[in-house]
Protein backbone atom coordinates (compact mmCIF):
# COMPACT_ATOMS: atom_id res chain seq x y z
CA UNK A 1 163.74 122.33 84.63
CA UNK A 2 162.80 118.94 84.88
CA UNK A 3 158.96 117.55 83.39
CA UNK A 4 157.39 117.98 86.99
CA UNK A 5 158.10 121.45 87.33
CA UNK A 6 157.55 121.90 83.42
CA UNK A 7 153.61 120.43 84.20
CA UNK A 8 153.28 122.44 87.54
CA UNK A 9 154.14 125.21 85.83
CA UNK A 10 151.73 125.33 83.25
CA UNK A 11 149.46 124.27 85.20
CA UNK A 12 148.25 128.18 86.30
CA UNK A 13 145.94 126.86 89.12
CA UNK A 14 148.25 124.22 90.76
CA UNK A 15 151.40 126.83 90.53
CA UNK A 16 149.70 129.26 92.41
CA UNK A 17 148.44 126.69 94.88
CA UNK A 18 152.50 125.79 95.10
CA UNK A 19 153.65 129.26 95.47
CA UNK A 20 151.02 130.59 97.68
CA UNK A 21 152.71 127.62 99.97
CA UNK A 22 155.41 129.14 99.50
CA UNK A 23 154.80 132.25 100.78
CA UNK A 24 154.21 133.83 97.22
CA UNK A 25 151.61 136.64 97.26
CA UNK A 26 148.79 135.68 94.57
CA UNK A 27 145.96 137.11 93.34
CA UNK A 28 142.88 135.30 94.26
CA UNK A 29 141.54 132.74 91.91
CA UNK A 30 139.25 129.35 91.31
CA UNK A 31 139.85 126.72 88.74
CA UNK A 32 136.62 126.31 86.25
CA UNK A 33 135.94 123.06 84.73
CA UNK A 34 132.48 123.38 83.26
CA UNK A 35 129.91 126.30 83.49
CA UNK A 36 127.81 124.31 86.62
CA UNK A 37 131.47 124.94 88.48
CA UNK A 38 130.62 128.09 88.79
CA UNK A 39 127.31 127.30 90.67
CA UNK A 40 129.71 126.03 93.46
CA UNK A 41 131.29 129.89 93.76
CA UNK A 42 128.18 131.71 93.48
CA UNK A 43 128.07 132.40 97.38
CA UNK A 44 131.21 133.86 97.46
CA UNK A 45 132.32 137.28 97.20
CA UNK A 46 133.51 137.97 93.79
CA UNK A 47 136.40 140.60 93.71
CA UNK A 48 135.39 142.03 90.17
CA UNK A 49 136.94 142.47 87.99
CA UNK A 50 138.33 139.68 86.98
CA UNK A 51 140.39 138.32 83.88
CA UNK A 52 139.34 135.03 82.32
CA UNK A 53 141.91 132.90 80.79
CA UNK A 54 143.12 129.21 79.69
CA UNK A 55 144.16 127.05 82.84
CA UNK A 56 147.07 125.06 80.49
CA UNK A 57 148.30 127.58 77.72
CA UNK A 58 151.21 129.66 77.55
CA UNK A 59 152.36 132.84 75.22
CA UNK A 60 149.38 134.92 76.42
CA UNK A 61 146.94 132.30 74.37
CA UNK A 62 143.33 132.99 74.87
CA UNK A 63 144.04 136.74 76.35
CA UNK A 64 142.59 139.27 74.99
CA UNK A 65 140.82 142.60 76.07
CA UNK A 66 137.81 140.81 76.43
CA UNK A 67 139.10 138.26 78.93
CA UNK A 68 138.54 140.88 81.71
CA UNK A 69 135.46 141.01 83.37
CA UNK A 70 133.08 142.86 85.22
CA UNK A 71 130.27 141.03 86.05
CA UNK A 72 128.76 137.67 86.43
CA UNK A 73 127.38 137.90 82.83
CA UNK A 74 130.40 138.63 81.12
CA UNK A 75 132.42 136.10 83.33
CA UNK A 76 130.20 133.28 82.28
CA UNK A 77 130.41 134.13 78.50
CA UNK A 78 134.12 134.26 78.17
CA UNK A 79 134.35 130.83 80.29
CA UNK A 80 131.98 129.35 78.22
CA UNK A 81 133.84 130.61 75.30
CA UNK A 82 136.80 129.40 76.64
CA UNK A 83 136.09 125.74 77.83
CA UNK A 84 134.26 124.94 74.40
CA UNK A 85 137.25 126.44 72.09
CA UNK A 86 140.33 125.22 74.12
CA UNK A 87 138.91 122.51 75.69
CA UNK A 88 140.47 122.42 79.08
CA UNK A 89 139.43 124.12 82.28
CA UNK A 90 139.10 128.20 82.54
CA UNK A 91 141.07 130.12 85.57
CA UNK A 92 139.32 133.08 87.16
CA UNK A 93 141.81 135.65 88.68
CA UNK A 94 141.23 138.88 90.18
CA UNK A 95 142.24 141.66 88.33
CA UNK A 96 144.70 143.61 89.95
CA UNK A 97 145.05 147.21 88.72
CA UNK A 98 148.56 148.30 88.48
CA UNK A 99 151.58 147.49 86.45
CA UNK A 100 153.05 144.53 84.60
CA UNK A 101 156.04 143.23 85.36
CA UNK A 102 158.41 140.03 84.42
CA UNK A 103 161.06 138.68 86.47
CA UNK A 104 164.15 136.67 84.98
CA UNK A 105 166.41 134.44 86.97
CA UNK A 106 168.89 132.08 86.45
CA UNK A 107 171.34 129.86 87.98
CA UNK A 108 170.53 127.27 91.05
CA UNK A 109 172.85 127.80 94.32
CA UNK A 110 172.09 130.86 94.67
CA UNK A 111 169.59 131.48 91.79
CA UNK A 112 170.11 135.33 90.54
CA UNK A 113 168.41 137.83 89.13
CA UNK A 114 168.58 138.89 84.95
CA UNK A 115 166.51 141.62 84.93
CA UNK A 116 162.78 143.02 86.47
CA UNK A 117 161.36 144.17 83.38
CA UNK A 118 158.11 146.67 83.41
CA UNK A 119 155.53 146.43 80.23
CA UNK A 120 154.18 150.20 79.46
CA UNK A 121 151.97 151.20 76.55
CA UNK A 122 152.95 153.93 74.33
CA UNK A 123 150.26 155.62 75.80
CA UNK A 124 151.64 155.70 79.37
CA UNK A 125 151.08 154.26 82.30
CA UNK A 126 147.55 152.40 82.86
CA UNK A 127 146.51 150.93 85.63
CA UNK A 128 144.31 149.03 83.53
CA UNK A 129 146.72 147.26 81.20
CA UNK A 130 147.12 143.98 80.19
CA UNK A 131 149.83 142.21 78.18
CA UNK A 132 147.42 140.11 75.97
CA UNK A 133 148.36 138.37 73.03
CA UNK A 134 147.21 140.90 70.61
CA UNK A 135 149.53 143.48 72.29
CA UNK A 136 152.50 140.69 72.26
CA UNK A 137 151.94 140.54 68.62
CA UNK A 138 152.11 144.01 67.62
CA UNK A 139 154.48 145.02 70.47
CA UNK A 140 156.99 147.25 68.73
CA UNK A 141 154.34 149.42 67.87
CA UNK A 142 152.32 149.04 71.64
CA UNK A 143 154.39 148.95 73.83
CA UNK A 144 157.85 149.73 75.60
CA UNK A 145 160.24 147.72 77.58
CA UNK A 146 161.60 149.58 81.23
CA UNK A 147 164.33 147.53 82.55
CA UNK A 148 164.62 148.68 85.65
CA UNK A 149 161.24 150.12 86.22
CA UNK A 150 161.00 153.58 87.86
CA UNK A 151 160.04 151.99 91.08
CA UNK A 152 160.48 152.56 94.63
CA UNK A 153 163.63 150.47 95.72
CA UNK A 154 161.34 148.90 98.33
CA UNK A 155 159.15 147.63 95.52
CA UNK A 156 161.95 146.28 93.19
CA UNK A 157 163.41 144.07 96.07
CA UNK A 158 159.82 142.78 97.11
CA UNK A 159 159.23 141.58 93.42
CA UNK A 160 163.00 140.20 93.28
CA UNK A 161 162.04 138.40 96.62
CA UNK A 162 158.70 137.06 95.28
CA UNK A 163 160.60 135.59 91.92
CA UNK A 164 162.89 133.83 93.79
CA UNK A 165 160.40 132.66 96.36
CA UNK A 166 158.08 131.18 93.41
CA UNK A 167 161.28 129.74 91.47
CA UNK A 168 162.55 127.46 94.70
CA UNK A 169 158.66 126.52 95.27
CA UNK A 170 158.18 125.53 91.86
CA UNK A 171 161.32 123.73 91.65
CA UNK A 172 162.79 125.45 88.46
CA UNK A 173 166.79 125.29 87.48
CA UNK A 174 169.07 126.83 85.14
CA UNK A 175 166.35 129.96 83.91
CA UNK A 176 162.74 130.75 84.48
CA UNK A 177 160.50 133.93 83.68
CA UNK A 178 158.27 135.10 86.61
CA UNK A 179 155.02 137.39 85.55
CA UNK A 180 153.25 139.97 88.09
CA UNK A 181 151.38 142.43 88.51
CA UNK A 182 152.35 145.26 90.96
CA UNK A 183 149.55 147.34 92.81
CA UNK A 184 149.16 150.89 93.85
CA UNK A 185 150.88 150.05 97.07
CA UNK A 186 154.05 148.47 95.86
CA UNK A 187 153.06 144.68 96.65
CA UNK A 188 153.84 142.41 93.94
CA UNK A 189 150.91 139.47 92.89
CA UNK A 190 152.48 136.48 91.11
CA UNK A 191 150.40 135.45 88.06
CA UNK A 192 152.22 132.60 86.39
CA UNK A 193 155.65 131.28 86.10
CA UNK A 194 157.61 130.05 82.23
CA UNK A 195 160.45 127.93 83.25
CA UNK A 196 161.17 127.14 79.40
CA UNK A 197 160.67 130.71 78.50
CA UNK A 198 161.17 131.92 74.66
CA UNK A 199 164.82 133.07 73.94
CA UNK A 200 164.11 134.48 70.52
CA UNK A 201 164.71 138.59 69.50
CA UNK A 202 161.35 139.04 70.48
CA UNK A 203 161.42 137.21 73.47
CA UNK A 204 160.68 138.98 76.79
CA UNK A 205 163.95 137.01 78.55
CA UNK A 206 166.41 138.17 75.96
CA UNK A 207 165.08 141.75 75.65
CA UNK A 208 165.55 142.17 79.44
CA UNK A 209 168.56 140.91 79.23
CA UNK A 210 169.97 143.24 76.56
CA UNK A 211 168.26 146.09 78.81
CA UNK A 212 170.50 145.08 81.17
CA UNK A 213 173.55 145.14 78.85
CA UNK A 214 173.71 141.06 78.15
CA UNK A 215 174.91 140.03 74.81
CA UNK A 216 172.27 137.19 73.77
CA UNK A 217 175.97 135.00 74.05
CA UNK A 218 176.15 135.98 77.72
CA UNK A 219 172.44 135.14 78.58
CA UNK A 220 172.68 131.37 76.55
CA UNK A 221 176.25 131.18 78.53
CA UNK A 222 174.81 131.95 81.89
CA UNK A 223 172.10 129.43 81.34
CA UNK A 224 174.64 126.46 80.02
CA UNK A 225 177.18 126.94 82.97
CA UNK A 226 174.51 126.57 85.68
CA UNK A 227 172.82 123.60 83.80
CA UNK A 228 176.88 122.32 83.27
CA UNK A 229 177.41 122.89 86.93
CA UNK A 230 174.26 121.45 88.45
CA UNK A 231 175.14 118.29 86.50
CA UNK A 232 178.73 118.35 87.48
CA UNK A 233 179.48 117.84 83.57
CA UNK A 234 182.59 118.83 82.05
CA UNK A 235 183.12 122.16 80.01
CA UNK A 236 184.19 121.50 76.60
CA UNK A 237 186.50 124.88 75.89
């Protein structure tokens, strides 16, 4: 993708604004700048809980068990915590109870799907899960990879149609990696969308892919031919 859709991208508030545009279901959310930001929200109905988490980071950064809140105390200690050690602007997001889920697509006209991946625990299936950066660390040992999840068919195709929805708003080519979380009643809530997302062993892209029965070869081929193909460049053999 090009460096617009690289910035919107990362850019958790302003994607969702895109997306939401776009007819992308998201959960609801508010961009914090500073702790007297918050005064501006204070007449609003807060749907606790909610997770706390860097506006401009990738790789899970700043997410941890503690990012999810239940209360207006805890919410404005982990912004606080938040603004003063990254330095940038906190988003607010409902928590949606339910599963985790990653979408990867490549290719431009039509885009396709690689693979919609499910995150479980070890310990089975938690509504109250997240994939923070502790659990991305130690994920061997955590956590297993469902590729396809046992899911309705009704509420595989909604998240495929959601990905693909979000990647077109958001402008991405070649590859992208779409995150969600799915609630009780099958409807999928875009969180946040990594159109340079990692391709190493560890990788959530290339570990889908294998689920799928990709060799890593195929997924970097699949990548390269649309990217070769959007810019009308020649194939070297």
């Amino acid at each position: 993708s090009d460096p617009l859709t690289l910035g919107l991208a990362l850019d958790k508030s302003l994607a969702k604004r895109i997306v939401g545009n776009g007819g992308v279901r998201t959960p609801w959310f508010r961009l914090v700048e500073s702790l007297s930001d918050l005064d501006a929200i204070k007449s609003e109905t807060i749907p606790f809980p909610l997770v706390v988490k860097p506006a401009f980071e990738g790789s899970s950064k700043g997410i941890r068990d503690s990012s999810k809140v239940e209360d207006w105390t805890a919410m404005e200690r982990v912004v606080r915590s938040l603004v003063q050690d990254y330095r940038q602007p906190a988003l607010i997001e409902q928590f949606i109870p339910g599963r985790e889920i990653t979408v990867g697509v490549v290719g431009n006209k039509p885009p396709r799907i690689v693979g919609i991946m499910e995150v479980v625990p070890h310990t089975g299936l938690d509504d109250d899960f997240m994939y923070t950066i502790d659990v991305k660390r130690n994920w061997r040992d955590l956590v297993r990879y469902d590729c396809p999840p046992h899911m309705e068919a009704s509420t595989l195709q909604a998240i495929e149609s959601q990905a693909l929805l979000a990647y077109k708003a958001l402008g991405c080519r070649d590859v992208a990696r779409m995150d969600f979380r799915v609630a009780s009643d099958g409807q999928p809530h875009f969180l946040e969308a990594n159109p340079l997302p990692g391709m190493g062993g560890y990788s959530d892209l290339p570990i889908m892919a294998g689920l799928q029965g990709w060799s890593f070869t195929q997924l970097v081929d699949a990548i390269l031919s649309s990217a070769i193909e959007r810019t009308r460049l020649e194939r070297l053999s």
